[in-house]
Protein backbone atom coordinates (compact mmCIF):
# COMPACT_ATOMS: atom_id res chain seq x y z
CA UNK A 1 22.54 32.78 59.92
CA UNK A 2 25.98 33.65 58.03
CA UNK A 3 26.33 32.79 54.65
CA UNK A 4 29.84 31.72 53.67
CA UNK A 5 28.57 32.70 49.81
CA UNK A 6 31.72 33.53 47.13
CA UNK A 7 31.05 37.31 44.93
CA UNK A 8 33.20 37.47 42.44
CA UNK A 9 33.94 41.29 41.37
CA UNK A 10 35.49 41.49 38.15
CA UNK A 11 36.77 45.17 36.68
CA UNK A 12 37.40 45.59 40.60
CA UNK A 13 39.40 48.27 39.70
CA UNK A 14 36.41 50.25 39.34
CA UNK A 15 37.14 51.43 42.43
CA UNK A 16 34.08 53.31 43.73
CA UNK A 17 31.67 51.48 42.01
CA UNK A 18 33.31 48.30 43.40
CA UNK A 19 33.07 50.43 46.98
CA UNK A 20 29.64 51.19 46.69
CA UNK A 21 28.52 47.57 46.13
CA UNK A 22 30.62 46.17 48.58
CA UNK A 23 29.37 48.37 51.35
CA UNK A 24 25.74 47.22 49.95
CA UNK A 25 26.44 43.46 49.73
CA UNK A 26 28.25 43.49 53.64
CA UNK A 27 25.58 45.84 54.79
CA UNK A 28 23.42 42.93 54.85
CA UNK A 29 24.20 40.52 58.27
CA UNK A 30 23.91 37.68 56.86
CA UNK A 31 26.27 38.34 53.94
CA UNK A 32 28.84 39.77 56.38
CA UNK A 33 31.50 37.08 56.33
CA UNK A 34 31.08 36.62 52.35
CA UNK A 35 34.07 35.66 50.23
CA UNK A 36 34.48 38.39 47.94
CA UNK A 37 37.07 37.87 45.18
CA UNK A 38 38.31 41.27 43.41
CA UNK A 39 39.56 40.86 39.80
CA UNK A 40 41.42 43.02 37.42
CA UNK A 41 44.02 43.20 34.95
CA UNK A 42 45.36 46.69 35.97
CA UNK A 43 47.40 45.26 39.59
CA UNK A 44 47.50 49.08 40.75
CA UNK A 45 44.00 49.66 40.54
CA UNK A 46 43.20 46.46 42.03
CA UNK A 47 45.84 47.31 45.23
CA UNK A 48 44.00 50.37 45.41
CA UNK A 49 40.37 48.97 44.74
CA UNK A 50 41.66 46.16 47.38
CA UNK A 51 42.63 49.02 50.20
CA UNK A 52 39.35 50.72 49.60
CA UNK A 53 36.99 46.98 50.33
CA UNK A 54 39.19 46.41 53.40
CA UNK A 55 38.24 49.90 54.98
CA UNK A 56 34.62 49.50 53.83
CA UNK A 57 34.14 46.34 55.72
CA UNK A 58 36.26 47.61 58.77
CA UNK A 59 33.56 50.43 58.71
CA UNK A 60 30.64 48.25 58.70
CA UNK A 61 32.20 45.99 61.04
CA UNK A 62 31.85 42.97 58.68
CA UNK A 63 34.62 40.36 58.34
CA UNK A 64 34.78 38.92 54.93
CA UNK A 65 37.43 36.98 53.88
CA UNK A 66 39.17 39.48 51.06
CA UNK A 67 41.46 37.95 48.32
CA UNK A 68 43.04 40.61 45.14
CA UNK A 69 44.37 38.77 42.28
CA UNK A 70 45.30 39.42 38.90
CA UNK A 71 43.86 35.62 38.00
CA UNK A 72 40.29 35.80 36.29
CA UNK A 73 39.77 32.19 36.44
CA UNK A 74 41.46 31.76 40.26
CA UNK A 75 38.79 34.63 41.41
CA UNK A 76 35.81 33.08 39.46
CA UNK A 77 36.20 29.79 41.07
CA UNK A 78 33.64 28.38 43.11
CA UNK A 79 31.70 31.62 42.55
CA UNK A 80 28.18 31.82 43.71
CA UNK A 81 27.81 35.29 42.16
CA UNK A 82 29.78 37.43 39.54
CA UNK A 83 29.68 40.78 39.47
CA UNK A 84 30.61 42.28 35.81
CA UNK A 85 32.01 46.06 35.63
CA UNK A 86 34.53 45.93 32.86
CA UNK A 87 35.00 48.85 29.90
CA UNK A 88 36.99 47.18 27.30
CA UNK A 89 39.64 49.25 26.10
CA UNK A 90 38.86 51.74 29.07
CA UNK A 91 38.22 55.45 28.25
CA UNK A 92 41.81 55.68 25.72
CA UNK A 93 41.63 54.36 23.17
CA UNK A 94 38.26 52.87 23.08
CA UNK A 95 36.00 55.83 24.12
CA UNK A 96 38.30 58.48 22.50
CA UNK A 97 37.96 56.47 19.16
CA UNK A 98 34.31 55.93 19.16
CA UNK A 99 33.79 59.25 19.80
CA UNK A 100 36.08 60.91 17.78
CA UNK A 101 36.06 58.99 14.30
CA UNK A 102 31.94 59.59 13.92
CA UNK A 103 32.61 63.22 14.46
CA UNK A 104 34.76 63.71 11.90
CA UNK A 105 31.81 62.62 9.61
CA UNK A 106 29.52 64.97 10.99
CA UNK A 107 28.08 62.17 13.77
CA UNK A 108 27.89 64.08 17.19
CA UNK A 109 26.90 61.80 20.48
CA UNK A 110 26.51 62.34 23.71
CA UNK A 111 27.59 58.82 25.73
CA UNK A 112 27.72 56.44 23.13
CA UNK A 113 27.10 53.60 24.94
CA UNK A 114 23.92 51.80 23.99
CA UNK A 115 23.16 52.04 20.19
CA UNK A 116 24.70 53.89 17.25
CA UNK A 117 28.03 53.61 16.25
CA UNK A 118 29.62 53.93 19.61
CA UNK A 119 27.03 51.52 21.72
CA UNK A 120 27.84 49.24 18.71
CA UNK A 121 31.52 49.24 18.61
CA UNK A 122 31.50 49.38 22.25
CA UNK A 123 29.33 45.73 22.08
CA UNK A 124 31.85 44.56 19.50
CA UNK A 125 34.85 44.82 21.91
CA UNK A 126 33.65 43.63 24.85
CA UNK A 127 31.29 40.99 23.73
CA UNK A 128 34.72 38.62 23.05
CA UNK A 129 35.69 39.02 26.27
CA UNK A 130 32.03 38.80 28.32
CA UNK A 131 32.10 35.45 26.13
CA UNK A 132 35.96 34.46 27.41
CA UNK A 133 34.28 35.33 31.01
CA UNK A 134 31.34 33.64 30.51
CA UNK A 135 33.61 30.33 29.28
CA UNK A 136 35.71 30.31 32.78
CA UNK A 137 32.92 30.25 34.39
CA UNK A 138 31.03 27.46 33.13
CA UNK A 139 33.93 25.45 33.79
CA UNK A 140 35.00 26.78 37.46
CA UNK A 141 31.55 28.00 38.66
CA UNK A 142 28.65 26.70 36.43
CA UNK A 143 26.05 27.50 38.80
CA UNK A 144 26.56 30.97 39.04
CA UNK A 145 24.87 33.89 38.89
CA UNK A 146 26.24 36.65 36.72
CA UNK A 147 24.97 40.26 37.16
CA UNK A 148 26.02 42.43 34.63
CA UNK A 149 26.44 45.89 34.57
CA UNK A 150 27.96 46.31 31.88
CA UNK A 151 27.22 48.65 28.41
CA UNK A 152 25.78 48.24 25.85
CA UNK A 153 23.50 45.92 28.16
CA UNK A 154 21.23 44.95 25.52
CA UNK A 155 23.37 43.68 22.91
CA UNK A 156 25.75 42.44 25.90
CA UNK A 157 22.97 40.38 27.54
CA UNK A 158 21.62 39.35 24.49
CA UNK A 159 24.88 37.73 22.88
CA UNK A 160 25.65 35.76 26.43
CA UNK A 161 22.37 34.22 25.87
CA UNK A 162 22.76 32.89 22.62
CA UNK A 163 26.27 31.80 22.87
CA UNK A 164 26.17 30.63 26.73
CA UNK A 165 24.44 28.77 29.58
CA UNK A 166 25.45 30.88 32.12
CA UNK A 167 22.34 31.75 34.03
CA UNK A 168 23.13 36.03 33.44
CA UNK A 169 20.49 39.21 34.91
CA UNK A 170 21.28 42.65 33.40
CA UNK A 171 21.63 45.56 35.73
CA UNK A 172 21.27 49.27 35.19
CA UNK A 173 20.31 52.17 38.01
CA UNK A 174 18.30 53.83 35.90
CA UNK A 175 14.18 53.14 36.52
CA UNK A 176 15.02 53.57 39.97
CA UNK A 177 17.15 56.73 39.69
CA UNK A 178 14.97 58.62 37.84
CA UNK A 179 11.85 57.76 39.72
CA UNK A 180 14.47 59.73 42.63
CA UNK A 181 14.52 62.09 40.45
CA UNK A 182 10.70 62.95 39.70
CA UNK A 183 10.04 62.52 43.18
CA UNK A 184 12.27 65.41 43.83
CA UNK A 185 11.23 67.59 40.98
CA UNK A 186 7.22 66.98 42.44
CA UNK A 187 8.16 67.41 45.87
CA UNK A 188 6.94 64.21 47.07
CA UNK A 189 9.03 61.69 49.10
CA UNK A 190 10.32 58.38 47.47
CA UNK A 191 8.60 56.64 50.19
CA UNK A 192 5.11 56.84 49.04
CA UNK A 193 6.05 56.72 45.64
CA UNK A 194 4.55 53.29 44.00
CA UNK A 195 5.28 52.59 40.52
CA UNK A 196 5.05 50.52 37.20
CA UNK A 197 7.87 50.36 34.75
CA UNK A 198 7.99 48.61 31.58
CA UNK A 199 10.40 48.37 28.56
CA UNK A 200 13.96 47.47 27.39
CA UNK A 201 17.39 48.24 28.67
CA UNK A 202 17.56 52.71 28.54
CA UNK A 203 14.55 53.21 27.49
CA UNK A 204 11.15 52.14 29.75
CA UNK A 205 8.38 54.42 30.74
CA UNK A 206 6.58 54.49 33.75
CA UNK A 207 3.50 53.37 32.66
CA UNK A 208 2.07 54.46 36.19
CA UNK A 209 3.39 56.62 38.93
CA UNK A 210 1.42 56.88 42.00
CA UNK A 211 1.65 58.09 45.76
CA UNK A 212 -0.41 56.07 48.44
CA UNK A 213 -2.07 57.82 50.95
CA UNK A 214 -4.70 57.49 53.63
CA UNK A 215 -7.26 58.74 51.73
CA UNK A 216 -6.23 56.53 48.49
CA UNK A 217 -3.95 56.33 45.78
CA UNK A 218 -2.82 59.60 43.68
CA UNK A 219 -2.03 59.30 39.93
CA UNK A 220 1.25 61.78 40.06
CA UNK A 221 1.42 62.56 36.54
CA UNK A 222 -0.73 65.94 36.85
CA UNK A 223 2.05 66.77 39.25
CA UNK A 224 4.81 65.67 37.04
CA UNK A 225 2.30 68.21 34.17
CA UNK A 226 2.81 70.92 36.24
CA UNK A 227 6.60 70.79 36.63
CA UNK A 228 5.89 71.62 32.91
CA UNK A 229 3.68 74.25 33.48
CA UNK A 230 5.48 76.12 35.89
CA UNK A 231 8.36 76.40 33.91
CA UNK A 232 10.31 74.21 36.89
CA UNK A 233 11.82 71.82 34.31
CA UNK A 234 15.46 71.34 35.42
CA UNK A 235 17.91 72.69 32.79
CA UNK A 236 20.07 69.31 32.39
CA UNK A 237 16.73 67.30 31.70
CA UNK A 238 14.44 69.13 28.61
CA UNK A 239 14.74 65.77 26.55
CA UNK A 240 12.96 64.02 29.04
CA UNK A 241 10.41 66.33 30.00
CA UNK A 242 9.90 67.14 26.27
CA UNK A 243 9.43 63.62 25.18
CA UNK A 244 7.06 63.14 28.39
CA UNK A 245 4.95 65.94 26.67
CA UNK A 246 4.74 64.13 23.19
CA UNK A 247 4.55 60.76 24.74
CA UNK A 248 2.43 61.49 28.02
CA UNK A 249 4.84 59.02 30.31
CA UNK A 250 7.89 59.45 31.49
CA UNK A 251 11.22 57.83 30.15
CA UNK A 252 13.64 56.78 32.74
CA UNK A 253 16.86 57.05 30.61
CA UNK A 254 18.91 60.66 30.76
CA UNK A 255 18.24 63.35 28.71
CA UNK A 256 21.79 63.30 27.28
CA UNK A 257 21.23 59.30 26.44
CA UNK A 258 17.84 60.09 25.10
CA UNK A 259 19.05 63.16 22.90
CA UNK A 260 21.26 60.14 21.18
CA UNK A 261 18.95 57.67 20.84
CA UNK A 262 15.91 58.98 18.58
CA UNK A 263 16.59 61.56 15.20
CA UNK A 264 14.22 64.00 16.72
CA UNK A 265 17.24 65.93 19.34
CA UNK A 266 20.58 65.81 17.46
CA UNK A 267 20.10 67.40 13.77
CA UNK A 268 23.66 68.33 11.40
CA UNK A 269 21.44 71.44 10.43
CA UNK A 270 20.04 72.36 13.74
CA UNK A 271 22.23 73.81 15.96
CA UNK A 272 19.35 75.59 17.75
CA UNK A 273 18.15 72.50 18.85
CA UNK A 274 20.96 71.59 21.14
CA UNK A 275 21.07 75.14 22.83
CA UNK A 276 17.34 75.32 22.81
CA UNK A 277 17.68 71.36 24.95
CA UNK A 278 20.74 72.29 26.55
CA UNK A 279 22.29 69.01 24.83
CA UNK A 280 25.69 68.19 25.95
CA UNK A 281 27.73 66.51 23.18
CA UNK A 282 30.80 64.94 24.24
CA UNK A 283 29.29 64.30 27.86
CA UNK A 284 30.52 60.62 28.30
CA UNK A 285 34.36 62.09 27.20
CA UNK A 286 33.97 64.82 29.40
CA UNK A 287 32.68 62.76 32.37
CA UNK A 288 35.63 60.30 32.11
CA UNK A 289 37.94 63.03 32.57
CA UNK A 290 36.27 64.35 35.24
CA UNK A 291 36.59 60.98 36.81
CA UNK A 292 39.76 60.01 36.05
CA UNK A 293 41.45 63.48 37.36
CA UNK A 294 39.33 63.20 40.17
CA UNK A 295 40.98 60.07 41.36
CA UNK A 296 43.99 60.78 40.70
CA UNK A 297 44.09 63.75 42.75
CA UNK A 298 42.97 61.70 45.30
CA UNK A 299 45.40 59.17 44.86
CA UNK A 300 48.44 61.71 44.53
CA UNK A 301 47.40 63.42 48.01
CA UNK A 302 46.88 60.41 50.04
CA UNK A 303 49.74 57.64 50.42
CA UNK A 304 47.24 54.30 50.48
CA UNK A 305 48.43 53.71 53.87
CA UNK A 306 46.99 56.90 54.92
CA UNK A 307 43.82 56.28 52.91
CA UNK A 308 43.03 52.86 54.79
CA UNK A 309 43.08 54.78 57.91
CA UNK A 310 40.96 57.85 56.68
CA UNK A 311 37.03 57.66 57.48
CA UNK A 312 34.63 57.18 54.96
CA UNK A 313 31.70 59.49 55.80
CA UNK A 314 30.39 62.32 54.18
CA UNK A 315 32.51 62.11 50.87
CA UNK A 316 32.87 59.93 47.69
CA UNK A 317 34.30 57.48 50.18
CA UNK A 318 30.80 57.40 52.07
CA UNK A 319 29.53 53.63 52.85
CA UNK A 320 25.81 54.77 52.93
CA UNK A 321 23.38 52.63 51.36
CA UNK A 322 23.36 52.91 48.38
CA UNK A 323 20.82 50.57 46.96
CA UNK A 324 22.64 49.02 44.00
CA UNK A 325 19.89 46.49 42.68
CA UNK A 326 22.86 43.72 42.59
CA UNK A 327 23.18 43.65 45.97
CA UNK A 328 18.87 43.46 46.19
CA UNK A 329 19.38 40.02 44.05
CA UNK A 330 21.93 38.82 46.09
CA UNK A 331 19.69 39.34 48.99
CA UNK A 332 16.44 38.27 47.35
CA UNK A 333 18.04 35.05 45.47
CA UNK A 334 20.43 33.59 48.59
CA UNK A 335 18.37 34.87 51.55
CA UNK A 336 15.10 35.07 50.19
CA UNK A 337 14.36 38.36 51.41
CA UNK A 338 10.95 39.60 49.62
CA UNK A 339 11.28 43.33 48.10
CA UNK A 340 11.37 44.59 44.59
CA UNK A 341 13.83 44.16 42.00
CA UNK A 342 14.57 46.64 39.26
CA UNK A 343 16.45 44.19 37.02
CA UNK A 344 16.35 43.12 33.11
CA UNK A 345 14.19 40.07 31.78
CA UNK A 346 15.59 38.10 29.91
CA UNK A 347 12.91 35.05 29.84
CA UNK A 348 9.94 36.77 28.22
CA UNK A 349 7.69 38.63 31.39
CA UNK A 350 6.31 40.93 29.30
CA UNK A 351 3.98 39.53 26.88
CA UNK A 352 3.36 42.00 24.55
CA UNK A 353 7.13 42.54 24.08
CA UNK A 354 7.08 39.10 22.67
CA UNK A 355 9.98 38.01 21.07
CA UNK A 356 11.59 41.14 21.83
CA UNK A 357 11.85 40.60 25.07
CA UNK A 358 14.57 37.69 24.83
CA UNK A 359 16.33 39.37 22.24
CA UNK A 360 16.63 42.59 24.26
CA UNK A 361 15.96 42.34 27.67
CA UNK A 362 12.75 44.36 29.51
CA UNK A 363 12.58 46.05 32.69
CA UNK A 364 10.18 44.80 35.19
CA UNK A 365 9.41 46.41 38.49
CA UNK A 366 7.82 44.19 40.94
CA UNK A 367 8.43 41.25 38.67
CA UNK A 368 9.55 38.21 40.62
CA UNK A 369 13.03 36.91 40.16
């Protein structure tokens, strides 16, 4: 049966991410006539964010109701679900700033979005406003649930639980994007692939990594060992593969997060250490550029009444599946579909993270929502 449920996206005007989840959420049946509410304060990127839903749903042949407005509170009431993609004070001036001041002190980073002085400046911005967010919608939508993806996810997560009732799950793609990943560094498809993630928010390990066949189960480490070996370690991911060698499990956040987040990678008197791990400093500036010029060139040869009419196959503008993990706990927690969620704890799963696990949220594969 239909479910006439109310997702509230706000930083809409992240326009493909908002794409991608939409054409998850309506690829479901029973979510196909949702109310989805898109928020932002930029009104052009919401128009175009806005255009963009309308042509996903057309494509699935779903018929939500669609509503665009500039009006956080208006779009978070009655809201069954919240979606949460904001960057507070967007790429200029917030990223350009964090990145730029620490370098002038000798303090290279790659993204500089999780810890160190940019994850932590980044947290100070945006935890006001998670907090404004998180006030509207105790008072228009109490009962909500409100998935965050938004960085620095620890300290983000952590603050709305201290300072708010709002029931809140932390969302990254990361555990299940690099288990893609390994599987196609091994050569094994992601459908056998069975595995056992544990820690917090950028930085969990596999603590096993198996492939199920009919003669049993296969511990895939030795084949992840002989990526190593064979000198087959991908150029953009040494960090990981090195640390896997010191640690003996694999870490599921980038190499270019990871170089950040540990002394051992990024050394003021060891240049040969970032050609020897092919270390990209600046990565997070560079990628926003990328992004951002990318769009725009998009925008400036399409009129948006062209672009509603345009398929979306086979480009950025694909609606595959994409398997964004909010859309599995929309599923899971309204339709009570059974499958695994990839999502933060934030109530203590893990023992033997202890405390640590409500300050800082955990991962947890297979753990039940």
């Amino acid at each position: 049966s239909l479910l006439m449920l109310k997702i509230t996206f706000i930083g809409a005007g992240s326009t493909v991410f908002t794409k991608n989840l939409l054409g998850d959420i309506l690829s479901y049946p029973e979510l196909a006539e949702a109310n989805i509410a898109l928020f932002d304060i930029d009104p052009v990127r919401l128009r175009e964010s806005e255009t963009i839903a309308r042509r996903v749903a057309e494509t699935l042949g779903a018929h939500p109701r669609i509503e665009a407005t500039t009006d956080r509170r208006a779009a978070l009431v009655g809201a069954d679900y919240a979606i949460c993609m904001i960057q507070v004070g967007g790429y200029n001036p917030g990223t350009v700033i964090d990145f730029e001041i620490p370098k002038r002190y000798g303090l290279r980073q790659t993204i500089g979005d999780t810890i160190g002085i940019g994850g932590i400046m980044r947290a100070l911005r945006t935890i006001p406003v998670l907090l404004e967010i998180c006030g509207d919608m105790e008072e228009v939508c109490p009962e909500v649930t409100f998935l965050n993806y938004v960085n620095p996810m620890a300290m983000n997560c952590w603050a709305i639980n201290r300072a708010s009732q709002i029931k809140t799950v932390g969302l990254c793609h990361s555990v299940q994007g690099t288990a893609w990943q390994i599987a196609f560094d091994i050569g094994v498809s992601m459908e056998e692939i069975s595995y056992l993630c544990a820690g917090i928010n950028h930085m969990a390990f596999y603590l096993r990594f198996e492939r199920t066949t009919p003669e049993g189960v296969e511990d895939l480490y030795p084949r992840i060992q002989k990526v190593v070996d064979e000198c087959r370690v991908p150029d953009w991911n040494r960090v990981r593969y090195e640390v896997f060698t010191r640690l003996g499990y694999f870490v599921t956040e980038s190499s270019e997060h990871f170089a950040e987040y540990t002394p051992w990678f990024i050394k003021r008197d060891r240049p040969d250490l970032i050609d020897r791990f092919n270390i990209p400093l600046d990565e997070y500036m560079r990628r926003c550029e990328e992004q951002i010029q990318g769009w725009e060139e998009l925008r400036d040869d399409l009129s948006w009444q062209s672009l509603a009419m345009i398929p979306l196959g086979g480009s950025m503008l694909s609606s595959a599946l994409k398997g964004f993990t909010g859309s599995n706990v929309i599923s899971l927690e309204a339709l009570g579909a059974l499958q695994v969620v990839v999502y933060n704890a934030n109530k203590g799963e893990w023992d033997k993270l202890g405390k640590a696990s409500l300050k800082l949220g955990a991962y947890g594969a297979g753990v039940p929502y």
